[in-house]
PDB file of N, CA and C in Angstrom:
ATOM      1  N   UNK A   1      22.517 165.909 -95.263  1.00  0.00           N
ATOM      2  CA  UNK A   1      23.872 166.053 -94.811  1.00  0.00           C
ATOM      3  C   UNK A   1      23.893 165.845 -93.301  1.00  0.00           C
ATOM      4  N   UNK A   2      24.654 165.071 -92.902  1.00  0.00           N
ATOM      5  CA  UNK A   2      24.772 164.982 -91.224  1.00  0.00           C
ATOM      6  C   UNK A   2      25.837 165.926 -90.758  1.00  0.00           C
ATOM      7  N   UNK A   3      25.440 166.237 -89.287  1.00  0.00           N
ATOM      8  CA  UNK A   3      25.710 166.869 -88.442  1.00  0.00           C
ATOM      9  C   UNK A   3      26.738 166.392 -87.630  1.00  0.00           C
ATOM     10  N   UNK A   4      27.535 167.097 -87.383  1.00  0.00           N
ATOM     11  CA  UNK A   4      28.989 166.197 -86.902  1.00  0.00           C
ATOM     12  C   UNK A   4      29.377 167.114 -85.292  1.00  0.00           C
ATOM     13  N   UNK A   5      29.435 166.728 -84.365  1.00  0.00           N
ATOM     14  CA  UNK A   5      29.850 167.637 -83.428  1.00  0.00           C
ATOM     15  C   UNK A   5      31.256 167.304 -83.255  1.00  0.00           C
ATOM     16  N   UNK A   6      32.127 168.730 -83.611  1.00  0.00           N
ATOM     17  CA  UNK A   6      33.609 168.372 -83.539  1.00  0.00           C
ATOM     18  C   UNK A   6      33.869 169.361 -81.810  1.00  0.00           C
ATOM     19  N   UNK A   7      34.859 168.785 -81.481  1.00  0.00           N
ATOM     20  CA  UNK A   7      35.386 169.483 -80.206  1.00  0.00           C
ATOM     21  C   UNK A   7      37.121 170.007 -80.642  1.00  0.00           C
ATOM     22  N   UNK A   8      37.317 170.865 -79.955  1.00  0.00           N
ATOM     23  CA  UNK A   8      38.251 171.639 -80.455  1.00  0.00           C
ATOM     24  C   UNK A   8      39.689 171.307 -79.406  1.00  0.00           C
ATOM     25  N   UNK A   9      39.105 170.621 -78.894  1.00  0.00           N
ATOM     26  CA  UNK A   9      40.136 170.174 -78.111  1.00  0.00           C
ATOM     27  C   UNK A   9      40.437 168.781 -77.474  1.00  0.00           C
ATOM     28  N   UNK A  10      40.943 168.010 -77.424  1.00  0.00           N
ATOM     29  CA  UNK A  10      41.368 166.884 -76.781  1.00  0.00           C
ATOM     30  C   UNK A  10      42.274 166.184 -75.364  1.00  0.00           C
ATOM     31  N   UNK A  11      41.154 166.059 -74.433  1.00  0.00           N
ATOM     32  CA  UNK A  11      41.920 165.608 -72.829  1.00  0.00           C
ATOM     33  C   UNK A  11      42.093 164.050 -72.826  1.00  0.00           C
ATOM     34  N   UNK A  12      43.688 164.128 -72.570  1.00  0.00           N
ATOM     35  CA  UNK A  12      43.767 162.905 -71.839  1.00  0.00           C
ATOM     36  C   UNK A  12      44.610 162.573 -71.100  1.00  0.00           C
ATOM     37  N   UNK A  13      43.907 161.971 -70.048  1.00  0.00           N
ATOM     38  CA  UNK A  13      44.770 161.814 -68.382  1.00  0.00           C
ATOM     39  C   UNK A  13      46.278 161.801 -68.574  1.00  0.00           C
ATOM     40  N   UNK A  14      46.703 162.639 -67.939  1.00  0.00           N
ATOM     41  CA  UNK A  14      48.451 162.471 -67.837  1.00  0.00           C
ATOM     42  C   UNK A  14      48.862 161.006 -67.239  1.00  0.00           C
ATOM     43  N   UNK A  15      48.292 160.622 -66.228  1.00  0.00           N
ATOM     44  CA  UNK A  15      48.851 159.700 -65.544  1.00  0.00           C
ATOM     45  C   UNK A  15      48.640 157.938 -66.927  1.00  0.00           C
ATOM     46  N   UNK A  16      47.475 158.493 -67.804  1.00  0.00           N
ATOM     47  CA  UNK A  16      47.455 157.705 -68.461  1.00  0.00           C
ATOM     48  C   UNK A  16      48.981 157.588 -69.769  1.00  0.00           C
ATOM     49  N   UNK A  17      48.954 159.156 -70.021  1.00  0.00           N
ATOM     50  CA  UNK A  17      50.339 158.520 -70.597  1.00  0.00           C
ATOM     51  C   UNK A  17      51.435 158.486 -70.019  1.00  0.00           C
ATOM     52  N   UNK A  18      51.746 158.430 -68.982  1.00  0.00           N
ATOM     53  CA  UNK A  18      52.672 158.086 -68.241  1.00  0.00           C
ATOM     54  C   UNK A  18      52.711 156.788 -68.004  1.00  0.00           C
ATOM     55  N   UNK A  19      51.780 156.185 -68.181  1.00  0.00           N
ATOM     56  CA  UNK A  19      51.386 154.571 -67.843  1.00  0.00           C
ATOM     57  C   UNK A  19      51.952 154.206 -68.776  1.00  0.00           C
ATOM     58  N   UNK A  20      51.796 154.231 -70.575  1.00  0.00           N
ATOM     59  CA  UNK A  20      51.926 154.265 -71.126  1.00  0.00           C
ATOM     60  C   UNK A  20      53.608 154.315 -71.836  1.00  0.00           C
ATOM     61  N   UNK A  21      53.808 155.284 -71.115  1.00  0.00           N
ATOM     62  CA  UNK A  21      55.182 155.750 -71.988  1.00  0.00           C
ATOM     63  C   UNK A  21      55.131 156.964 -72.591  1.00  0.00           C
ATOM     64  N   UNK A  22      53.896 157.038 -73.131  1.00  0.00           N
ATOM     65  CA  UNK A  22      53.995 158.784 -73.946  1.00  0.00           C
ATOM     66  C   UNK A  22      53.056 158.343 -74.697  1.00  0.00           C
ATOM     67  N   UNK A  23      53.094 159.730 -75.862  1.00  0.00           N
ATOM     68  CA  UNK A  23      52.159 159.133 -77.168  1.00  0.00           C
ATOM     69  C   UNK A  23      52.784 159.960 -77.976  1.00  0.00           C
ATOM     70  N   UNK A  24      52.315 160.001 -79.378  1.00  0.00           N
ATOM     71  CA  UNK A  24      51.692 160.442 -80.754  1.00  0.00           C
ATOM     72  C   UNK A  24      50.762 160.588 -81.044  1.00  0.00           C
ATOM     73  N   UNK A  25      50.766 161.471 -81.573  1.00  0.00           N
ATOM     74  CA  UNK A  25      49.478 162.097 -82.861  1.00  0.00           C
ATOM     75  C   UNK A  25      49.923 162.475 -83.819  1.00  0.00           C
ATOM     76  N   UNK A  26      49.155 161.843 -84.618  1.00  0.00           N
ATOM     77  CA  UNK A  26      50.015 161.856 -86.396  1.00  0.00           C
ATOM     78  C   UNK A  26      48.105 162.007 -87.136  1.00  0.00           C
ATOM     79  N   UNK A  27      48.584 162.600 -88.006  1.00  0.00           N
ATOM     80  CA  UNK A  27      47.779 162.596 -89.123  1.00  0.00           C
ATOM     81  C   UNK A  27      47.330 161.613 -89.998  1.00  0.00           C
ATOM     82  N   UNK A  28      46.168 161.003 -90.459  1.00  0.00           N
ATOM     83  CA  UNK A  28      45.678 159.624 -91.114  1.00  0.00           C
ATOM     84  C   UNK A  28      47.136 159.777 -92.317  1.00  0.00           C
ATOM     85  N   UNK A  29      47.045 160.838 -93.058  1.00  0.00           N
ATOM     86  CA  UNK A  29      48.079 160.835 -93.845  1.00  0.00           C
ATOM     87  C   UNK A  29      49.148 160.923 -93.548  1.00  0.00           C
ATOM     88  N   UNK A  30      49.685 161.187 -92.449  1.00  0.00           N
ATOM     89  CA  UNK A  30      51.363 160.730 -92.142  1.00  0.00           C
ATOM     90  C   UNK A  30      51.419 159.204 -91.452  1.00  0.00           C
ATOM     91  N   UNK A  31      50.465 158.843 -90.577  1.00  0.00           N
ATOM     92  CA  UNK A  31      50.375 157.765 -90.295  1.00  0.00           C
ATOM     93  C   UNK A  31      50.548 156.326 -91.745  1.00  0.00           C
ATOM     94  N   UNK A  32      49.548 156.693 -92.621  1.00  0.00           N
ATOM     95  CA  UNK A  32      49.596 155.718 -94.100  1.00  0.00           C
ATOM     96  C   UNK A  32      51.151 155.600 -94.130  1.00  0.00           C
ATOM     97  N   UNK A  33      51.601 157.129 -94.368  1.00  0.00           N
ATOM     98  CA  UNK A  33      53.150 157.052 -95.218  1.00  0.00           C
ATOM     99  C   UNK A  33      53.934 155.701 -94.036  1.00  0.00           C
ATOM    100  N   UNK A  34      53.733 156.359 -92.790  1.00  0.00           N
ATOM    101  CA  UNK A  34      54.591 155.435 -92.105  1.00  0.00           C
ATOM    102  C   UNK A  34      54.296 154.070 -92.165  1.00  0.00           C
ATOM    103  N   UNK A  35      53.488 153.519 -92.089  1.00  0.00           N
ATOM    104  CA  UNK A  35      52.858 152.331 -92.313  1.00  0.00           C
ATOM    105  C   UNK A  35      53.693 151.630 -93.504  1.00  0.00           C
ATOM    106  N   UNK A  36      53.272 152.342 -94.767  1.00  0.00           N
ATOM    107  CA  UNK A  36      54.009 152.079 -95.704  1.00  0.00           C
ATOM    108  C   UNK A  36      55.626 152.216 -95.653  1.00  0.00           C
ATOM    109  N   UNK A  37      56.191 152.723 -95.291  1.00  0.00           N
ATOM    110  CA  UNK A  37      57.987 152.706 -94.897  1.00  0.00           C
ATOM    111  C   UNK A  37      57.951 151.346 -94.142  1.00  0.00           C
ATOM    112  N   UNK A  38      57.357 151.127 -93.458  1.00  0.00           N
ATOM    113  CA  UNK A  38      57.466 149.924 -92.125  1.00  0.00           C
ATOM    114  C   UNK A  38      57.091 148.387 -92.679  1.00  0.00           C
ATOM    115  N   UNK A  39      56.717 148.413 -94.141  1.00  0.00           N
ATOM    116  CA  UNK A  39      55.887 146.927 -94.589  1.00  0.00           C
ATOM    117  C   UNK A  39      57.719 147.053 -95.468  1.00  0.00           C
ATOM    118  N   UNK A  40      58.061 145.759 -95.889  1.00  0.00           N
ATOM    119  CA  UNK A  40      59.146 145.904 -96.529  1.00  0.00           C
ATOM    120  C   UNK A  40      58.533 145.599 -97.910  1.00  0.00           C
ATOM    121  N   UNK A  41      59.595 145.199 -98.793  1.00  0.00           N
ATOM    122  CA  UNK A  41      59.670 145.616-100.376  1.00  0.00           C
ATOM    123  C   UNK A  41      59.833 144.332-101.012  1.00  0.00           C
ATOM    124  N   UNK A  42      60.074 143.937-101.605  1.00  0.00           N
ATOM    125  CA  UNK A  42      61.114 142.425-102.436  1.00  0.00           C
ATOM    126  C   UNK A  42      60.392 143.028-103.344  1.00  0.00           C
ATOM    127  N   UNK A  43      61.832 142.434-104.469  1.00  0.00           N
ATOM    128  CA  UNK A  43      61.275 142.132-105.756  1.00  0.00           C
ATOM    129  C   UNK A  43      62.607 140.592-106.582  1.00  0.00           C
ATOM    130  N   UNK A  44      61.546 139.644-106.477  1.00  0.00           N
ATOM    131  CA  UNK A  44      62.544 138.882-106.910  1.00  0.00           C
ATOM    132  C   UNK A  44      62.783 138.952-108.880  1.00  0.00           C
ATOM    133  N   UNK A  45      63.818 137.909-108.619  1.00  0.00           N
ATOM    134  CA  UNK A  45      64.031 138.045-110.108  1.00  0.00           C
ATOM    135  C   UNK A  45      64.657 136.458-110.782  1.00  0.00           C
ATOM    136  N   UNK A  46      64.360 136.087-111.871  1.00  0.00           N
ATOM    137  CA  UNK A  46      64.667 134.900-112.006  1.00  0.00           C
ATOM    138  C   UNK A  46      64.333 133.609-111.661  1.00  0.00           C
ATOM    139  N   UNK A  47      64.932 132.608-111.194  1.00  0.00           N
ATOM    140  CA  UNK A  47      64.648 131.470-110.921  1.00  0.00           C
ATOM    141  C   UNK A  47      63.688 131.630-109.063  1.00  0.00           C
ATOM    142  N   UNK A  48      64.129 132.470-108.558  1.00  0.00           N
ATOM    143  CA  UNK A  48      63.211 132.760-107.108  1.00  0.00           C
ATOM    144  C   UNK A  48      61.648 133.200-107.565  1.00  0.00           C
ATOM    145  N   UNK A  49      61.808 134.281-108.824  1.00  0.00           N
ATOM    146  CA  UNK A  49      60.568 135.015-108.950  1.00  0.00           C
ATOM    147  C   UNK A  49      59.824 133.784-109.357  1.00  0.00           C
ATOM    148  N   UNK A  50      60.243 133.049-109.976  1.00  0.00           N
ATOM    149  CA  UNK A  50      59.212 131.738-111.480  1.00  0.00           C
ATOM    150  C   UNK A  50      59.010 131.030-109.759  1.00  0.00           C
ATOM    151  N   UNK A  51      59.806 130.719-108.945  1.00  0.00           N
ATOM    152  CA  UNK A  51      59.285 129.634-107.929  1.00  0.00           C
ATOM    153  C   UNK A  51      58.139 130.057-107.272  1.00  0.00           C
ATOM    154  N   UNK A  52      57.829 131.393-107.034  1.00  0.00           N
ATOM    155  CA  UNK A  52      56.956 131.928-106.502  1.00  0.00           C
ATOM    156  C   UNK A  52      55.786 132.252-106.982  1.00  0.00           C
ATOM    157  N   UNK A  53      56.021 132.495-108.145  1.00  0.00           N
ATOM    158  CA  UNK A  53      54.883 132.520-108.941  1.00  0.00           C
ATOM    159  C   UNK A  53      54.467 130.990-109.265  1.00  0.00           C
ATOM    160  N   UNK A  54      55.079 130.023-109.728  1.00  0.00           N
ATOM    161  CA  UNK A  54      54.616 129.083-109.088  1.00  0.00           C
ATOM    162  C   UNK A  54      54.113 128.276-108.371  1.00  0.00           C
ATOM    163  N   UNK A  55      54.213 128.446-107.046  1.00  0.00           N
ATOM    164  CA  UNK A  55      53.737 128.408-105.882  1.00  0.00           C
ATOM    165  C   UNK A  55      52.399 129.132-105.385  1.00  0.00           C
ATOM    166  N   UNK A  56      51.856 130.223-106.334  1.00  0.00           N
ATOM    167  CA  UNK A  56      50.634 130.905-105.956  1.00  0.00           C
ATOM    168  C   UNK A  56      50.073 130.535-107.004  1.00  0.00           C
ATOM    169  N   UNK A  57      50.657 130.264-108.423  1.00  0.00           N
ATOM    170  CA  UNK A  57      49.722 129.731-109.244  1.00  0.00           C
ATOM    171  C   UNK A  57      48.987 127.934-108.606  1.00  0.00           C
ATOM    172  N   UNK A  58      49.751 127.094-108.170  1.00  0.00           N
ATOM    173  CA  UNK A  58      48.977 125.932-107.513  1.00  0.00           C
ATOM    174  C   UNK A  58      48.162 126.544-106.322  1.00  0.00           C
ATOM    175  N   UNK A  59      48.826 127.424-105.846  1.00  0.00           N
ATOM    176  CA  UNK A  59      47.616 127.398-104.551  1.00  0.00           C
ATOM    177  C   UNK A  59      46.376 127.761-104.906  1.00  0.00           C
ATOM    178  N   UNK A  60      46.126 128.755-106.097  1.00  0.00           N
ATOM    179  CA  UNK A  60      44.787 129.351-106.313  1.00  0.00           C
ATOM    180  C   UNK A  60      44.067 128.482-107.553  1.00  0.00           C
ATOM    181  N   UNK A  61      45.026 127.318-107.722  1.00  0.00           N
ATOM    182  CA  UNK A  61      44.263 125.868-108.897  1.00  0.00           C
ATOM    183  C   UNK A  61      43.507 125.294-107.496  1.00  0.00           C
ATOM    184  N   UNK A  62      44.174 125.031-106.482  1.00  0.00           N
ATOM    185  CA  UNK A  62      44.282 124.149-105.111  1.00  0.00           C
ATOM    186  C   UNK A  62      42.633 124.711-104.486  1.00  0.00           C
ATOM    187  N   UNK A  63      42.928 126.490-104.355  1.00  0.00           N
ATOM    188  CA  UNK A  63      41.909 127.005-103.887  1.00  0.00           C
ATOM    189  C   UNK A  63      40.415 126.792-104.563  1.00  0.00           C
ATOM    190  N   UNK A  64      40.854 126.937-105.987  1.00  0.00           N
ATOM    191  CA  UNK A  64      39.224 127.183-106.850  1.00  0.00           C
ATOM    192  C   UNK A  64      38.701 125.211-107.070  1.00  0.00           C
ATOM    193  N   UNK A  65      39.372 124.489-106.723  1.00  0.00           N
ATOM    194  CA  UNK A  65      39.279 122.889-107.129  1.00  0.00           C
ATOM    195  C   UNK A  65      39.090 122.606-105.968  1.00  0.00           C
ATOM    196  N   UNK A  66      38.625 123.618-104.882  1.00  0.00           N
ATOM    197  CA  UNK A  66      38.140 122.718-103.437  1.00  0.00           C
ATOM    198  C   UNK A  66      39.291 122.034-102.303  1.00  0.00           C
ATOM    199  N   UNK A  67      40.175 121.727-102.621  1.00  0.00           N
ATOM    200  CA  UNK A  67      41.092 121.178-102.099  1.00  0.00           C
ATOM    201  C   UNK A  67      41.181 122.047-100.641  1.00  0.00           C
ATOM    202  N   UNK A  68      41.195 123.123-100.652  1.00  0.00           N
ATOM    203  CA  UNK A  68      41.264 124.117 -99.273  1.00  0.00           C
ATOM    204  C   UNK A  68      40.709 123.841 -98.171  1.00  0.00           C
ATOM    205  N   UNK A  69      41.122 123.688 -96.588  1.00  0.00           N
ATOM    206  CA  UNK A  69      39.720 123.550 -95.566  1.00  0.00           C
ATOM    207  C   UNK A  69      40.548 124.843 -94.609  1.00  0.00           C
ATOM    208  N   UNK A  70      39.252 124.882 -93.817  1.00  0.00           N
ATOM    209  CA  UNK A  70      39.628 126.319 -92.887  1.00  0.00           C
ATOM    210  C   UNK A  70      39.653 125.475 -91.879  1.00  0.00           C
ATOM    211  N   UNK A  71      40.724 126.229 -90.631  1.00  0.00           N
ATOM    212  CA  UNK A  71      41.906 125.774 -89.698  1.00  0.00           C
ATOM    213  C   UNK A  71      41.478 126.990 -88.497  1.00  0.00           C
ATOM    214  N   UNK A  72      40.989 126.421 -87.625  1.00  0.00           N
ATOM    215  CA  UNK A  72      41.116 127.646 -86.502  1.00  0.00           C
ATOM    216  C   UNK A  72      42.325 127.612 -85.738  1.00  0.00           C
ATOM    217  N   UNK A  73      43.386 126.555 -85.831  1.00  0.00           N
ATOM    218  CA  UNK A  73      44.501 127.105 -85.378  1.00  0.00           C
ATOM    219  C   UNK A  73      45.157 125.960 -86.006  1.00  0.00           C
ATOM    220  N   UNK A  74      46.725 126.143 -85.675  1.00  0.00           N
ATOM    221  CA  UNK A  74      47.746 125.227 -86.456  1.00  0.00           C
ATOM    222  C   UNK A  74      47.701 124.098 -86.114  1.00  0.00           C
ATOM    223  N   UNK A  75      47.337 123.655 -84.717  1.00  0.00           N
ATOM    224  CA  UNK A  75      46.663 122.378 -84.510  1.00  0.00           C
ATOM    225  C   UNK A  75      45.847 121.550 -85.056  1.00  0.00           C
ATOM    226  N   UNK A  76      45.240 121.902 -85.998  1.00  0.00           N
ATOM    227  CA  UNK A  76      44.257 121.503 -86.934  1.00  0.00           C
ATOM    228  C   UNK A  76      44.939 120.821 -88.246  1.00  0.00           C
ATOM    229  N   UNK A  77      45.894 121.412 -88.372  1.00  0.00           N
ATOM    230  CA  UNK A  77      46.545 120.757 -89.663  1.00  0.00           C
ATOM    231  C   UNK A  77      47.530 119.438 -89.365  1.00  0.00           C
ATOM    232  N   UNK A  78      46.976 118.445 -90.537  1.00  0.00           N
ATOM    233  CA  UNK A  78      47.817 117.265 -90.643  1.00  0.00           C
ATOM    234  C   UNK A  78      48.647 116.896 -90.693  1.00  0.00           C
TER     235      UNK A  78
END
């Protein structure tokens, strides 16, 4: 089992958050939730949903048949 040295307290320069603007401290688990509120949602339906699913079904025929090349930036593409 490892040994963990926790400190019971946490300093940090005022002038740094003042630089800053301020801060937060949130919890890994309130942080997730927010994260998740902040990504949005869709759910299509119908003739949008079939186009889309469409559209990922060729890309991953496209992907596994080689057709794919890697792009280090958008300049790269034809």
């Amino acid at each position: 089992m490892a040994i963990q040295n926790v400190k019971k307290s946490i300093n940090i320069p005022i002038d740094t958050v003042q630089k800053i603007g301020g801060m937060v401290i949130l919890s890994l688990r309130e942080y997730k939730k927010l994260c998740e509120k902040v990504t949005p949602m869709y759910q299509l339906k119908g003739k949008e949903a079939s186009e889309v699913d469409n559209l990922v079904r060729d890309g991953q025929r496209e992907y596994k048949a080689g057709k794919c090349k890697t792009i280090k930036s958008l300049a790269d593409l034809d």
